[in-house]
N, C-alpha and C. Protein backbone atom coordinates (compact mmCIF):
# COMPACT_ATOMS: atom_id res chain seq x y z
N UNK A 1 17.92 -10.93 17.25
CA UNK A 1 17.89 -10.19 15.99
C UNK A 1 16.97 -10.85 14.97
N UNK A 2 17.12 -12.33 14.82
CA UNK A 2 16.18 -12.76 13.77
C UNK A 2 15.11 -12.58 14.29
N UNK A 3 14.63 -12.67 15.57
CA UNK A 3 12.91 -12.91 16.13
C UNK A 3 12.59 -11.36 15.71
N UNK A 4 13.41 -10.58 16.30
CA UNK A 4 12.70 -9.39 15.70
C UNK A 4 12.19 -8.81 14.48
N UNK A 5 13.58 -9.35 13.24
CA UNK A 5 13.22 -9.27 11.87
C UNK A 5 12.09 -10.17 11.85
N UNK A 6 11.81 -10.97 12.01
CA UNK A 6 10.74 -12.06 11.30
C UNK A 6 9.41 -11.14 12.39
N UNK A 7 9.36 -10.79 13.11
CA UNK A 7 8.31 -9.97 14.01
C UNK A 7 7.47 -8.55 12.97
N UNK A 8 8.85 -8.33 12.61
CA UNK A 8 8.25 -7.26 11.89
C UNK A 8 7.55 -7.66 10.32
N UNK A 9 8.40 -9.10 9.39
CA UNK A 9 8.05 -9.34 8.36
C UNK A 9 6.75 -9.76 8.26
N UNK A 10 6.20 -10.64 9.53
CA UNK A 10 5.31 -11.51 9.63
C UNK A 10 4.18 -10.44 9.81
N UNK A 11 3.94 -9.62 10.52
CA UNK A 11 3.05 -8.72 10.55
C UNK A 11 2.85 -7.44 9.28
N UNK A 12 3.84 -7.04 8.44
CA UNK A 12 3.97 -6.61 7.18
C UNK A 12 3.34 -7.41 5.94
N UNK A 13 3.83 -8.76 6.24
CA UNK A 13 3.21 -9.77 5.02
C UNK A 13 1.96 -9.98 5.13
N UNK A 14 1.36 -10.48 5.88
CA UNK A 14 -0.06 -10.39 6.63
C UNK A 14 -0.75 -9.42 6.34
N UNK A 15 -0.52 -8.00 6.71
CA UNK A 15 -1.71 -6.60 6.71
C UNK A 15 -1.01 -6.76 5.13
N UNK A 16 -0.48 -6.76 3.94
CA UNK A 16 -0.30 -6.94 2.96
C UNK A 16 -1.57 -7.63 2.05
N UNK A 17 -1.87 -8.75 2.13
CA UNK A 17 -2.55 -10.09 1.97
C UNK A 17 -3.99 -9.71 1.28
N UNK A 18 -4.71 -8.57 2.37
CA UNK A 18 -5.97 -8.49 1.78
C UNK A 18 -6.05 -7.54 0.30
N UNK A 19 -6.66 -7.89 -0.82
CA UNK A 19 -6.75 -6.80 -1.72
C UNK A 19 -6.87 -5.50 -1.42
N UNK A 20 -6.07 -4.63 -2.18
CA UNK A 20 -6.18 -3.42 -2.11
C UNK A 20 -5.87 -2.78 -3.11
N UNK A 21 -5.68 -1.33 -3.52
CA UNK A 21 -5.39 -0.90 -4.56
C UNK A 21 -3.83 -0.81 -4.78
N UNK A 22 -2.82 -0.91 -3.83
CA UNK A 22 -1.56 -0.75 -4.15
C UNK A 22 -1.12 -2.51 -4.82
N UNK A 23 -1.77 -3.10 -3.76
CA UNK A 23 -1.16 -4.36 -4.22
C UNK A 23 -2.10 -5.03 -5.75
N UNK A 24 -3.06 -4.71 -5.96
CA UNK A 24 -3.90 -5.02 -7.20
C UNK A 24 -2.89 -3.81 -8.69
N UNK A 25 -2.36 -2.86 -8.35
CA UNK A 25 -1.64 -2.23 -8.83
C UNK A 25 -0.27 -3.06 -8.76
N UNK A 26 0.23 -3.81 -8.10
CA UNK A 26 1.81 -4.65 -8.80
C UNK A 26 1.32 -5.63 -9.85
N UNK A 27 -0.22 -5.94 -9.01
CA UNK A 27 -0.37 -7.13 -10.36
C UNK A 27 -0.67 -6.32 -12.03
N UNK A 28 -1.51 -5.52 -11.58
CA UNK A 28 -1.35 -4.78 -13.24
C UNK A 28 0.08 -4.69 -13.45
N UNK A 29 0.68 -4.08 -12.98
CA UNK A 29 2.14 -3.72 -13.59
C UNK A 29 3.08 -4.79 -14.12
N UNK A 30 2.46 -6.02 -13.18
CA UNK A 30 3.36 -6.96 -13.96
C UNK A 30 2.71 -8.03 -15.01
N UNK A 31 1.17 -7.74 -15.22
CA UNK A 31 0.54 -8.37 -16.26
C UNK A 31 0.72 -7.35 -17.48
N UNK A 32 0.53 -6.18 -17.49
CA UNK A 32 0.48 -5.03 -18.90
C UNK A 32 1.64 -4.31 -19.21
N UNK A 33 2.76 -4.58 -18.19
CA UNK A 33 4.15 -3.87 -18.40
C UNK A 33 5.05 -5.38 -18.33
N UNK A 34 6.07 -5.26 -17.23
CA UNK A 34 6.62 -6.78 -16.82
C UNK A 34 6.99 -6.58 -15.56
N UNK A 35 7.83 -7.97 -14.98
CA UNK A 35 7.95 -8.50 -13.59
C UNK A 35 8.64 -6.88 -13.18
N UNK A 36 9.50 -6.69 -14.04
CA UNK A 36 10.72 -5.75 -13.87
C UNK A 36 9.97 -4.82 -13.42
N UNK A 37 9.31 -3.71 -13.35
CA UNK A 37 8.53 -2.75 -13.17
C UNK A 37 7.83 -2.92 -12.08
N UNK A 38 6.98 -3.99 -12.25
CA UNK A 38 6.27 -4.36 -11.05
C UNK A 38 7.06 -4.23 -9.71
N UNK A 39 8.49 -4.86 -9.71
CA UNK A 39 9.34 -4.85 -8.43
C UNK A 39 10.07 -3.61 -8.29
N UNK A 40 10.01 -2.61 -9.42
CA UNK A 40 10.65 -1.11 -8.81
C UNK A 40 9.31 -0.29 -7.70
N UNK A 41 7.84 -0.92 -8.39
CA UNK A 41 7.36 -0.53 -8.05
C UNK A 41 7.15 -0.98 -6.47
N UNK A 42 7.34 -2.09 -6.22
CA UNK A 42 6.85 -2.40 -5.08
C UNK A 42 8.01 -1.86 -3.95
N UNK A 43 9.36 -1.90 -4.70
CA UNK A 43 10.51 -1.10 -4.01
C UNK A 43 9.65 0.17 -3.12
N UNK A 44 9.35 0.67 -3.94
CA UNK A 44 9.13 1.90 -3.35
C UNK A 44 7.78 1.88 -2.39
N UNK A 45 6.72 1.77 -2.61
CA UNK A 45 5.91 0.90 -1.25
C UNK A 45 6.31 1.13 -0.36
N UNK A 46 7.75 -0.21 -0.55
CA UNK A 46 7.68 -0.73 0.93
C UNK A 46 8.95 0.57 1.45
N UNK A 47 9.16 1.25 0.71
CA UNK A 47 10.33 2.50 1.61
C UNK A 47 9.34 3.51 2.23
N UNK A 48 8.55 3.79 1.34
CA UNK A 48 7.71 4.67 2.40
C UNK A 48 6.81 3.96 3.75
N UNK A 49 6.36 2.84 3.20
CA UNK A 49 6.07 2.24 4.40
C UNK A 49 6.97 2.11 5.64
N UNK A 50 8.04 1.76 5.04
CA UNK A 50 9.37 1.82 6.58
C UNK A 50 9.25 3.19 7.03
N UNK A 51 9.16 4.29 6.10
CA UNK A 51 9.17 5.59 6.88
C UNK A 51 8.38 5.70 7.67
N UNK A 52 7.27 5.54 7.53
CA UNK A 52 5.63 5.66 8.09
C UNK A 52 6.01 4.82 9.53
N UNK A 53 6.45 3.28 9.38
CA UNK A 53 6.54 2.57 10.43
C UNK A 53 7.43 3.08 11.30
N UNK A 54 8.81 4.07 10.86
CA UNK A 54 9.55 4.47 11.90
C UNK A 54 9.14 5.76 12.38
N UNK A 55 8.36 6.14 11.55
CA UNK A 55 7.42 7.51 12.86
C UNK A 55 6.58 6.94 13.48
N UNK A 56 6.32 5.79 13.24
CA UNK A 56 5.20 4.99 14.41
C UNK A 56 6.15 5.43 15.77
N UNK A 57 6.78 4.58 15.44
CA UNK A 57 8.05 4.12 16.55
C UNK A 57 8.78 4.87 17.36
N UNK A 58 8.89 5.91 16.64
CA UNK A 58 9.66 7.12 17.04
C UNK A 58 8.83 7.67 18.30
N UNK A 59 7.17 7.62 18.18
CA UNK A 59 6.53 7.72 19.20
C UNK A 59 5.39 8.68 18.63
N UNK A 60 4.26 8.62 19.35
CA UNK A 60 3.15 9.70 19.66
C UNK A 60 3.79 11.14 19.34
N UNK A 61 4.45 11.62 19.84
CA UNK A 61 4.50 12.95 20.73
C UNK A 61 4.93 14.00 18.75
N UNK A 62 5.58 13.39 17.90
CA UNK A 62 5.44 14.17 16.91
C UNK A 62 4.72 13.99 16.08
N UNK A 63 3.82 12.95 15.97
CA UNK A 63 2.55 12.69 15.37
C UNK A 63 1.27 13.53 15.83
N UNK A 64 1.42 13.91 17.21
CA UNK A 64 0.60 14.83 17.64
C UNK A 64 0.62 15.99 17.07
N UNK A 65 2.03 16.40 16.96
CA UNK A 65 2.28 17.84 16.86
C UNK A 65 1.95 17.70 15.26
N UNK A 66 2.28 16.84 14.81
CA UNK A 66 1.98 17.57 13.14
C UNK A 66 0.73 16.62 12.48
N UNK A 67 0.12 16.51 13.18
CA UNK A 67 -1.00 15.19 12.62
C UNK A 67 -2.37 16.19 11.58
N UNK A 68 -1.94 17.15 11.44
CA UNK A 68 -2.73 18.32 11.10
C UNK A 68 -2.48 18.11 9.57
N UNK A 69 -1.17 17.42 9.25
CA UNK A 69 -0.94 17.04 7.70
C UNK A 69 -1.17 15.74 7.62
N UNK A 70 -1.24 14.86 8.66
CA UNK A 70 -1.25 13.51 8.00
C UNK A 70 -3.47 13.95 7.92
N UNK A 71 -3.82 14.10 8.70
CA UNK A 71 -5.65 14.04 8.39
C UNK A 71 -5.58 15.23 6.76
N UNK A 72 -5.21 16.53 6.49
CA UNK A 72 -4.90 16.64 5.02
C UNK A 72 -4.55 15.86 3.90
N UNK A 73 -3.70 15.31 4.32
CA UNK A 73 -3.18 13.69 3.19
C UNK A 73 -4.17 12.63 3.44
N UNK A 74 -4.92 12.76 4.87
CA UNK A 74 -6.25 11.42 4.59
C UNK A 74 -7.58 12.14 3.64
N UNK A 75 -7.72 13.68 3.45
CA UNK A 75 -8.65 13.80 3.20
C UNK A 75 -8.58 14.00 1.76
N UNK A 76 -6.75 14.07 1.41
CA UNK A 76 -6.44 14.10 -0.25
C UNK A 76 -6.79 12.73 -0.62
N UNK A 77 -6.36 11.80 0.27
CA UNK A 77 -6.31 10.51 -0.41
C UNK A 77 -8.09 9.96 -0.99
N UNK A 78 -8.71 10.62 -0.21
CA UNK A 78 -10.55 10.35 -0.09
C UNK A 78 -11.06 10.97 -1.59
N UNK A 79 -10.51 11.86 -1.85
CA UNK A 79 -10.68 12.49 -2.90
C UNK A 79 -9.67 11.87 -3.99
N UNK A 80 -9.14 11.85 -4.42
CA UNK A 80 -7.77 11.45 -5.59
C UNK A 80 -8.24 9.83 -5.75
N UNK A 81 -8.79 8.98 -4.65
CA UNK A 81 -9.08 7.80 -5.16
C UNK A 81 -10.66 7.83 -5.66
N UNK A 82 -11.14 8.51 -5.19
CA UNK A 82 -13.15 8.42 -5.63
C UNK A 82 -12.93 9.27 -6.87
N UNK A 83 -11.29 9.92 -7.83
CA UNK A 83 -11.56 10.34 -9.12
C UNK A 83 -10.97 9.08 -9.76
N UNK A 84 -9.62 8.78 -9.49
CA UNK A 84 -9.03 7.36 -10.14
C UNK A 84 -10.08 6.48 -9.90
N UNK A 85 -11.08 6.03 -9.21
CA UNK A 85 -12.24 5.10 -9.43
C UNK A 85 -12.82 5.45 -10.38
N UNK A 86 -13.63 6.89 -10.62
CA UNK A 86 -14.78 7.13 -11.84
C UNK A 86 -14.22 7.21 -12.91
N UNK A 87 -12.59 7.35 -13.15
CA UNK A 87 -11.81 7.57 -14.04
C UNK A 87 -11.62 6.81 -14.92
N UNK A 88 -11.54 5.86 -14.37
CA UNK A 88 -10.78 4.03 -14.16
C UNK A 88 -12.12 3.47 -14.96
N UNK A 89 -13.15 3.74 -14.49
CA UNK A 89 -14.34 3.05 -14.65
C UNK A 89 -14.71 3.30 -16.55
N UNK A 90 -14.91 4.83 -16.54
CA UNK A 90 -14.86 5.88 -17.68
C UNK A 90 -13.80 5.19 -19.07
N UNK A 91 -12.96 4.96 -18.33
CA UNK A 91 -11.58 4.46 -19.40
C UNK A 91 -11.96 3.30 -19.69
N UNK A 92 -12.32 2.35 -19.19
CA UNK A 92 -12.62 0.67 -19.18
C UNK A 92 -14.29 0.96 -19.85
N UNK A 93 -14.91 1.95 -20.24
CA UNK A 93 -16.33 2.02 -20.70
C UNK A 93 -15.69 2.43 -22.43
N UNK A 94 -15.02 3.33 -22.48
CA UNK A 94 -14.91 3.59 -23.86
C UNK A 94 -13.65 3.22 -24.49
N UNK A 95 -12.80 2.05 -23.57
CA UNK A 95 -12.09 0.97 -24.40
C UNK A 95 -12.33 0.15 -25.39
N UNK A 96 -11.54 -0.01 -26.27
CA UNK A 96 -11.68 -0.63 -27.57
C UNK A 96 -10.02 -1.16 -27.93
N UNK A 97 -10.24 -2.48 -27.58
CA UNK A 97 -9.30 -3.52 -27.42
C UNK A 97 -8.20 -3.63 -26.19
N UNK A 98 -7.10 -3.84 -26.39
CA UNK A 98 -6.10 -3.56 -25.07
C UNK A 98 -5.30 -2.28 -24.72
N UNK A 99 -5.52 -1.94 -23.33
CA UNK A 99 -5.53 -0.86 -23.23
C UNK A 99 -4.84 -0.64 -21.74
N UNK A 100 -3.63 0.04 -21.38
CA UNK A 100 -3.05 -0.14 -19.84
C UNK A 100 -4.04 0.69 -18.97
N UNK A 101 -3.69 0.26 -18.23
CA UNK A 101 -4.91 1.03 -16.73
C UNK A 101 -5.02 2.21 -16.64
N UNK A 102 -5.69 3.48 -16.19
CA UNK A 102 -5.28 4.43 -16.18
C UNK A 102 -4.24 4.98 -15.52
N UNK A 103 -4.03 4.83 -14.03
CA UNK A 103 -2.63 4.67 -13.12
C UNK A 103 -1.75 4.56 -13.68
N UNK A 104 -1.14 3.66 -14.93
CA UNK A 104 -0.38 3.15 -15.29
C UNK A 104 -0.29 3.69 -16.81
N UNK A 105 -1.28 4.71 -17.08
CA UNK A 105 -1.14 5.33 -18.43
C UNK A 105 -0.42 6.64 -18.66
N UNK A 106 0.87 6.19 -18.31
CA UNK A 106 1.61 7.35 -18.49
C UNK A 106 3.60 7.01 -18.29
N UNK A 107 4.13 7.99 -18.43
CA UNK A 107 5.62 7.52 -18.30
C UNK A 107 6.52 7.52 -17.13
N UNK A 108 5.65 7.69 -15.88
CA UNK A 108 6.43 8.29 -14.80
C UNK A 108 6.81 6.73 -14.23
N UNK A 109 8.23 6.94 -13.49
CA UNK A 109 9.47 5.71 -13.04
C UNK A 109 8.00 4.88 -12.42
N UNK A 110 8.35 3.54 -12.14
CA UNK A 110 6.89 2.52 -11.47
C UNK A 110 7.70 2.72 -10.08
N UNK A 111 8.85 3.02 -10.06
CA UNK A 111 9.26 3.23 -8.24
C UNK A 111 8.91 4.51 -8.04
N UNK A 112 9.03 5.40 -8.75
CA UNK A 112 8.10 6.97 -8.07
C UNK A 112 6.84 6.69 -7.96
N UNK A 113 5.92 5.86 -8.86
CA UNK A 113 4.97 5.77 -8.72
C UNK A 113 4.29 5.00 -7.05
N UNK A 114 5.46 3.95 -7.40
CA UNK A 114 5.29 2.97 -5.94
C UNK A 114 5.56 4.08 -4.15
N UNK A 115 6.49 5.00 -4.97
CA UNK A 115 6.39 6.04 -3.47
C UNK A 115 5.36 7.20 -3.15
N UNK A 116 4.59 7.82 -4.36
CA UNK A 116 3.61 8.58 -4.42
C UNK A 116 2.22 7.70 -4.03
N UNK A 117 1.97 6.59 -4.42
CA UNK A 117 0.84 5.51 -3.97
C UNK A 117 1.19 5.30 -2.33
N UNK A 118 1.95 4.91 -1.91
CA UNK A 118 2.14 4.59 -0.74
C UNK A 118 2.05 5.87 0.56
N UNK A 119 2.93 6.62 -0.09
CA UNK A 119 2.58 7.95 0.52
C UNK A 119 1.23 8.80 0.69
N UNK A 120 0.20 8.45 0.04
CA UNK A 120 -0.84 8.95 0.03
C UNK A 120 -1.77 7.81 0.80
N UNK A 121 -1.12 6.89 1.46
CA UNK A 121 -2.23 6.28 2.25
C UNK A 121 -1.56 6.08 4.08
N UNK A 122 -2.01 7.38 4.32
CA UNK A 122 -1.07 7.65 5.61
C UNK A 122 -2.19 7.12 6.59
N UNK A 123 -3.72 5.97 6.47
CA UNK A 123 -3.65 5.14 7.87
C UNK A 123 -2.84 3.86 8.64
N UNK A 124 -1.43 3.99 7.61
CA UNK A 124 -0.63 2.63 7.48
C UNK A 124 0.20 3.51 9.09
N UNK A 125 0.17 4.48 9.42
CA UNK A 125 0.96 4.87 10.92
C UNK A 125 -0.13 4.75 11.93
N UNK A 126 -1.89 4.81 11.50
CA UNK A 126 -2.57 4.06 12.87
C UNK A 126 -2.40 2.19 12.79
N UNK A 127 -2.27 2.44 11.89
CA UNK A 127 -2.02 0.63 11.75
C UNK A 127 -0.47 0.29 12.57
N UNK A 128 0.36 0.78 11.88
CA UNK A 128 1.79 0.37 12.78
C UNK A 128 1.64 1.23 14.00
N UNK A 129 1.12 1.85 14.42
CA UNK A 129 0.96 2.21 15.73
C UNK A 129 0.51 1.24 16.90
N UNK A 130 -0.68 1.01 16.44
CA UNK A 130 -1.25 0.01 17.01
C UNK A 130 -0.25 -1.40 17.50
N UNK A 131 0.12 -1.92 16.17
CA UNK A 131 1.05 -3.28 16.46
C UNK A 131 1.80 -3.18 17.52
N UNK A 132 2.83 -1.77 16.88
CA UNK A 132 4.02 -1.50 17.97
C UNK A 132 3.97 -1.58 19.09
N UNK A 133 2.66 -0.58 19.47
CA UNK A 133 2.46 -0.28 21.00
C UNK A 133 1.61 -1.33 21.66
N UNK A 134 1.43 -2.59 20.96
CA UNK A 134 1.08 -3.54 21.60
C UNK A 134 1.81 -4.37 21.61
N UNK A 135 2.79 -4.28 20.98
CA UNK A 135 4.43 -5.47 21.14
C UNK A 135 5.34 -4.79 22.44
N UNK A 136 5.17 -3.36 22.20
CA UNK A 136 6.20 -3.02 23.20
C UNK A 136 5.41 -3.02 24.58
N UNK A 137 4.58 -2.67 24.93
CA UNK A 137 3.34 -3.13 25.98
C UNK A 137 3.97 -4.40 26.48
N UNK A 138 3.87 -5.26 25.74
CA UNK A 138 3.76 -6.89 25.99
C UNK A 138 4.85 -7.05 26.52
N UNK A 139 6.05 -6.07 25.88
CA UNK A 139 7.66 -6.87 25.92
C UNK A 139 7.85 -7.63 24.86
N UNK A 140 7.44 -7.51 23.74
CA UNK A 140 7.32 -8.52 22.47
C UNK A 140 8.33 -7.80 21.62
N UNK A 141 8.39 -6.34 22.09
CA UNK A 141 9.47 -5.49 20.74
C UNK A 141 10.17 -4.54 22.06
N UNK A 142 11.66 -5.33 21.94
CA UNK A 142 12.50 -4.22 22.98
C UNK A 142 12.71 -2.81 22.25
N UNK A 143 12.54 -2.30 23.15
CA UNK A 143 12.29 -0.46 23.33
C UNK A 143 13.92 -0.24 22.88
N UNK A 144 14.22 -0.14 22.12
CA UNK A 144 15.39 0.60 21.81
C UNK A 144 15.47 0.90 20.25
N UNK A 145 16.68 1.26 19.57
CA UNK A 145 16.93 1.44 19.00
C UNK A 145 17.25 0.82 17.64
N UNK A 146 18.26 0.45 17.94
CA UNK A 146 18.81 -0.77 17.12
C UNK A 146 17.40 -2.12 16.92
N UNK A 147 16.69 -2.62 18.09
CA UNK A 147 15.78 -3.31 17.79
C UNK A 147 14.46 -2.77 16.87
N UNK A 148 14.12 -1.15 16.91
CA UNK A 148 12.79 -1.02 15.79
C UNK A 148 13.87 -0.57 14.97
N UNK A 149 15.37 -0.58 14.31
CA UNK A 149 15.48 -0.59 13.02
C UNK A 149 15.14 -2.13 12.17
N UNK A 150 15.66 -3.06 13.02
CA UNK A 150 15.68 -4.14 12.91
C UNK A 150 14.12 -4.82 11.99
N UNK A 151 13.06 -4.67 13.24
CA UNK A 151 11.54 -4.67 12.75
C UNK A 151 11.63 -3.85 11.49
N UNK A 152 11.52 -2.59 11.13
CA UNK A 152 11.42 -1.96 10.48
C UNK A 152 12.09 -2.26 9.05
N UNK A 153 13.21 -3.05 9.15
CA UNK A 153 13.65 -3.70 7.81
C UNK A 153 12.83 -4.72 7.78
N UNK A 154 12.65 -5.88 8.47
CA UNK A 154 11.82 -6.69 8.43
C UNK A 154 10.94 -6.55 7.82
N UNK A 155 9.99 -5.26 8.27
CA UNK A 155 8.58 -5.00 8.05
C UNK A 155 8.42 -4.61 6.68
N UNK A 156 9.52 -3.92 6.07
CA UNK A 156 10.27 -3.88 4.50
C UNK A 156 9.82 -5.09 4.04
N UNK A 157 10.56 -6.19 4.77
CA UNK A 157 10.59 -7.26 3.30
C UNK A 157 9.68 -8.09 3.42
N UNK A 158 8.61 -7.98 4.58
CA UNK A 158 7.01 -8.30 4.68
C UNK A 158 6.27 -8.15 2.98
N UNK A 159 6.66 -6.15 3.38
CA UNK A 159 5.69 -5.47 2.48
C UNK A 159 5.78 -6.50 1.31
N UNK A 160 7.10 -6.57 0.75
CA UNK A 160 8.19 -6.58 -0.62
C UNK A 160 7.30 -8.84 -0.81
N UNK A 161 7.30 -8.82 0.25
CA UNK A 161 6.92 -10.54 0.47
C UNK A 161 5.52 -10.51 0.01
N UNK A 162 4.91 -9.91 0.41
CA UNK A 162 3.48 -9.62 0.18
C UNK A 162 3.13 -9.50 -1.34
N UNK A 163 3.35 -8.17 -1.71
CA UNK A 163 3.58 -7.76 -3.01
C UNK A 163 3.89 -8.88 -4.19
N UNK A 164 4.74 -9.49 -3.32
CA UNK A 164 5.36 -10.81 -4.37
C UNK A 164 4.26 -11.60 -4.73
N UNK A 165 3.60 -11.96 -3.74
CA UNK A 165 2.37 -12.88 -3.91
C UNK A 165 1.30 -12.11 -5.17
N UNK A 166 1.46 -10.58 -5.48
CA UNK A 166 0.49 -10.73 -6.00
C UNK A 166 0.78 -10.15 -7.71
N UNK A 167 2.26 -10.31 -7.37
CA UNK A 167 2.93 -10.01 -8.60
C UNK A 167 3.14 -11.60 -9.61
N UNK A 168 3.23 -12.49 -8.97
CA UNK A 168 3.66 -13.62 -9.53
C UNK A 168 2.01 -14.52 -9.26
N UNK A 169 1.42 -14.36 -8.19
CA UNK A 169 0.92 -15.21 -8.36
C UNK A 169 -0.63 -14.35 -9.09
N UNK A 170 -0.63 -13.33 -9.36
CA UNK A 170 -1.61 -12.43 -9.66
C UNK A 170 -1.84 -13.15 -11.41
N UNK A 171 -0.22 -12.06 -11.47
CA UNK A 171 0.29 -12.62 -12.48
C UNK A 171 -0.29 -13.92 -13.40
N UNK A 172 -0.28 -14.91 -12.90
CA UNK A 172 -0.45 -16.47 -13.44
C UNK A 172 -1.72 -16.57 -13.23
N UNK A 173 -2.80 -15.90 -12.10
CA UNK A 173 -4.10 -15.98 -12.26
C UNK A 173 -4.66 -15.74 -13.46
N UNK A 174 -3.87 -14.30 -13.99
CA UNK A 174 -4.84 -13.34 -14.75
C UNK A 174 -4.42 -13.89 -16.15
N UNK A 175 -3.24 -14.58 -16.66
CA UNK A 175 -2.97 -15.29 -17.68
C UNK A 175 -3.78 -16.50 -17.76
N UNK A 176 -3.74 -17.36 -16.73
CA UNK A 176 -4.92 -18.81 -16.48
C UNK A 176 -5.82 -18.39 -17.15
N UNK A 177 -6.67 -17.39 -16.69
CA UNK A 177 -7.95 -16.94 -16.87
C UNK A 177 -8.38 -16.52 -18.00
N UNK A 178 -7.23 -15.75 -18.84
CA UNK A 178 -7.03 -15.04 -19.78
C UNK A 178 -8.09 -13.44 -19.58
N UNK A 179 -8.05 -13.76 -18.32
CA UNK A 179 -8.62 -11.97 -18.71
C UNK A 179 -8.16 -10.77 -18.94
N UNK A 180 -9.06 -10.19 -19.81
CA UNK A 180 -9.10 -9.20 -20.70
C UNK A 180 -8.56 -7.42 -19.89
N UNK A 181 -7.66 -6.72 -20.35
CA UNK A 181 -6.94 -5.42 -19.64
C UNK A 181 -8.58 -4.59 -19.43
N UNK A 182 -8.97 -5.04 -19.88
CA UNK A 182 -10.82 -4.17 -19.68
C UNK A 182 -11.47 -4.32 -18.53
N UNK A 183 -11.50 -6.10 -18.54
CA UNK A 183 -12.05 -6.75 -17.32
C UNK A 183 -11.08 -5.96 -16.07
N UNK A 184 -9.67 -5.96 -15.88
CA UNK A 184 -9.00 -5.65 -14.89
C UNK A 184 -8.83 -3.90 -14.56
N UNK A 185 -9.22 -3.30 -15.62
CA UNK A 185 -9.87 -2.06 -15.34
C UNK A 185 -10.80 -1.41 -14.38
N UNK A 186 -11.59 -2.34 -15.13
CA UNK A 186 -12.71 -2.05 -13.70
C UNK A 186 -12.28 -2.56 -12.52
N UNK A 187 -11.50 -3.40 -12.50
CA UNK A 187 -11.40 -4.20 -11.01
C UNK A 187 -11.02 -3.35 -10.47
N UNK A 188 -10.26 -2.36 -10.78
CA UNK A 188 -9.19 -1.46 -10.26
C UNK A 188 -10.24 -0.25 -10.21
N UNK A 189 -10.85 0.06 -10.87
CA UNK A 189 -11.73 1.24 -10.47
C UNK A 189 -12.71 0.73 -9.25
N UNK A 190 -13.07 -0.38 -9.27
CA UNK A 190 -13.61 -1.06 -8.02
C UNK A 190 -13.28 -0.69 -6.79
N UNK A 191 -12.10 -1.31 -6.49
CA UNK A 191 -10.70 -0.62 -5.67
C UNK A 191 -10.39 0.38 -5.27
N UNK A 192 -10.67 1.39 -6.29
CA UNK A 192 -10.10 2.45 -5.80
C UNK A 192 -10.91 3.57 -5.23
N UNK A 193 -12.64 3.03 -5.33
CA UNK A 193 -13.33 3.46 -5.11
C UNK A 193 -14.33 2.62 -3.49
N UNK A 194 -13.52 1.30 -3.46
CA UNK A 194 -14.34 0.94 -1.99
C UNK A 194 -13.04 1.34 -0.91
N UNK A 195 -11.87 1.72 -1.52
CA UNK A 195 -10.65 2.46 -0.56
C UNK A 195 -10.92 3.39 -0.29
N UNK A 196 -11.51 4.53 -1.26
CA UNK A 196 -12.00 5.41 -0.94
C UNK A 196 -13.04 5.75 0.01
N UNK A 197 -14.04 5.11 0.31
CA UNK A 197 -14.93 5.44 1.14
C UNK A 197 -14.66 4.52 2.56
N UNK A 198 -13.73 3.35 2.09
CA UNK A 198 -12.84 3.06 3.61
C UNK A 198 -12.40 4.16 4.38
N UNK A 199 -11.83 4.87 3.57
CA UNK A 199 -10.76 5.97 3.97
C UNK A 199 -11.97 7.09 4.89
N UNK A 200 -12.85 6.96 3.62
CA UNK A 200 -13.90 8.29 4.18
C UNK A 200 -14.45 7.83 5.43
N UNK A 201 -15.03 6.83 5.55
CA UNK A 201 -15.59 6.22 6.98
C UNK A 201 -14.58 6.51 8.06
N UNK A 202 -13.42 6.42 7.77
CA UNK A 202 -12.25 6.18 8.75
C UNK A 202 -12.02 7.93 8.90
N UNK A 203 -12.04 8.78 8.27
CA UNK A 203 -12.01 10.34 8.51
C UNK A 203 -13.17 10.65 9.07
N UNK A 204 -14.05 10.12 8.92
CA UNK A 204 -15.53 10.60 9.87
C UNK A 204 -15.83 10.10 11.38
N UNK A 205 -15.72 8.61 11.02
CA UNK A 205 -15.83 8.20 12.34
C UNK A 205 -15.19 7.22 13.47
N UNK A 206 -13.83 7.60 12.79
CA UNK A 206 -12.84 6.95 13.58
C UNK A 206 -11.69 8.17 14.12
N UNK A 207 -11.51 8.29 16.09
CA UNK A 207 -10.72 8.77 15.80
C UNK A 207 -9.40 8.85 15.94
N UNK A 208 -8.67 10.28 14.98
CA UNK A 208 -7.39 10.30 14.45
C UNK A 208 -6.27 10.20 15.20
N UNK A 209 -5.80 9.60 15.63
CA UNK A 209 -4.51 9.36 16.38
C UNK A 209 -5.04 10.40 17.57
């Protein structure tokens, strides 16, 4: 039971690690709002991510049948981030003093927010696809039941582990540094615009499940 939880955390915390826009988004939330927010937000992340990971798991055969919405949700996501980039960019050009991100300029819960962000980046089921079916291949992840709930919490508190790193330690960078909600504007329009054409490369010439 533990090898499996830590199987799933260790590979969650990890694909976590590299910058991206969800996780550059806890650190705003917890530099221009607080910690508190930041961790509803990341709550939610990592629940849709468990969902995503347990239709990995669940298998091929209904990913086939409805994969007709997840490439729709890849081709929303291609679009919705190349506007939050020019958006982002736009907002951080005709700022004048401190100013919250655009993502973050508004009143909606930071855990709805954390499940609408997460949900809109549906290559996280070729990603847990991949792992799975090369653990269970191996014999590395027993084929049952009870064992991918197991991973699948794990892979939860990966995400939630991950996140942490860039909530606290983001956090203390961007205070060290003292940089400016302007400077981190753009960073984020940066972001949300080299995700975007990740995404687009990956709808063109990679293919879909």
């Amino acid at each position: 039971m533990i090898y499996v939880l830590f199987l799933g955390f260790l590979v969650s915390f990890l694909g976590q690690l590299p910058l991206g826009n969800m996780s550059f988004t806890a650190t705003q939330i917890g530099v221009q709002e607080n910690i508190r927010n930041a961790w509803r937000y990341s709550i939610g992340v990592a629940l849709v991510e468990m969902v995503y990971l347990r239709i990995a798991l669940t298998g091929m055969h209904w990913i086939v049948e409805h994969r007709i919405w997840f490439i729709a949700l890849g081709w929303l996501t291609v679009a919705m981030f190349l506007v939050l980039g020019v958006l982002a960019f736009r907002a951080a050009n005709k700022q004048h003093g401190e100013k919250k991100a655009l993502v973050l300029n508004n009143k909606l819960d930071r855990f709805l927010l954390g499940i609408m962000m997460s949900a809109l980046n549906p290559v996280q089921i070729p990603f847990w696809f991949l792992w799975t079916s090369t653990f269970i291949q191996t014999n590395v992840l027993p084929v049952d039941p009870f064992s991918f709930n197991l991973f699948t919490v794990g892979a939860g508190g990966g995400t939630l582990a991950g996140l942490a790193v860039y909530i606290h330690g983001g956090n203390w960078l961007v205070n060290k540094m003292n940089t400016s909600t302007k400077t981190l504007n753009k960073v984020m329009g940066v972001i949300f615009i080299i995700t975007a054409l990740i995404q687009l490369y990956r709808m063109l010439f990679t293919k879909w499940i």
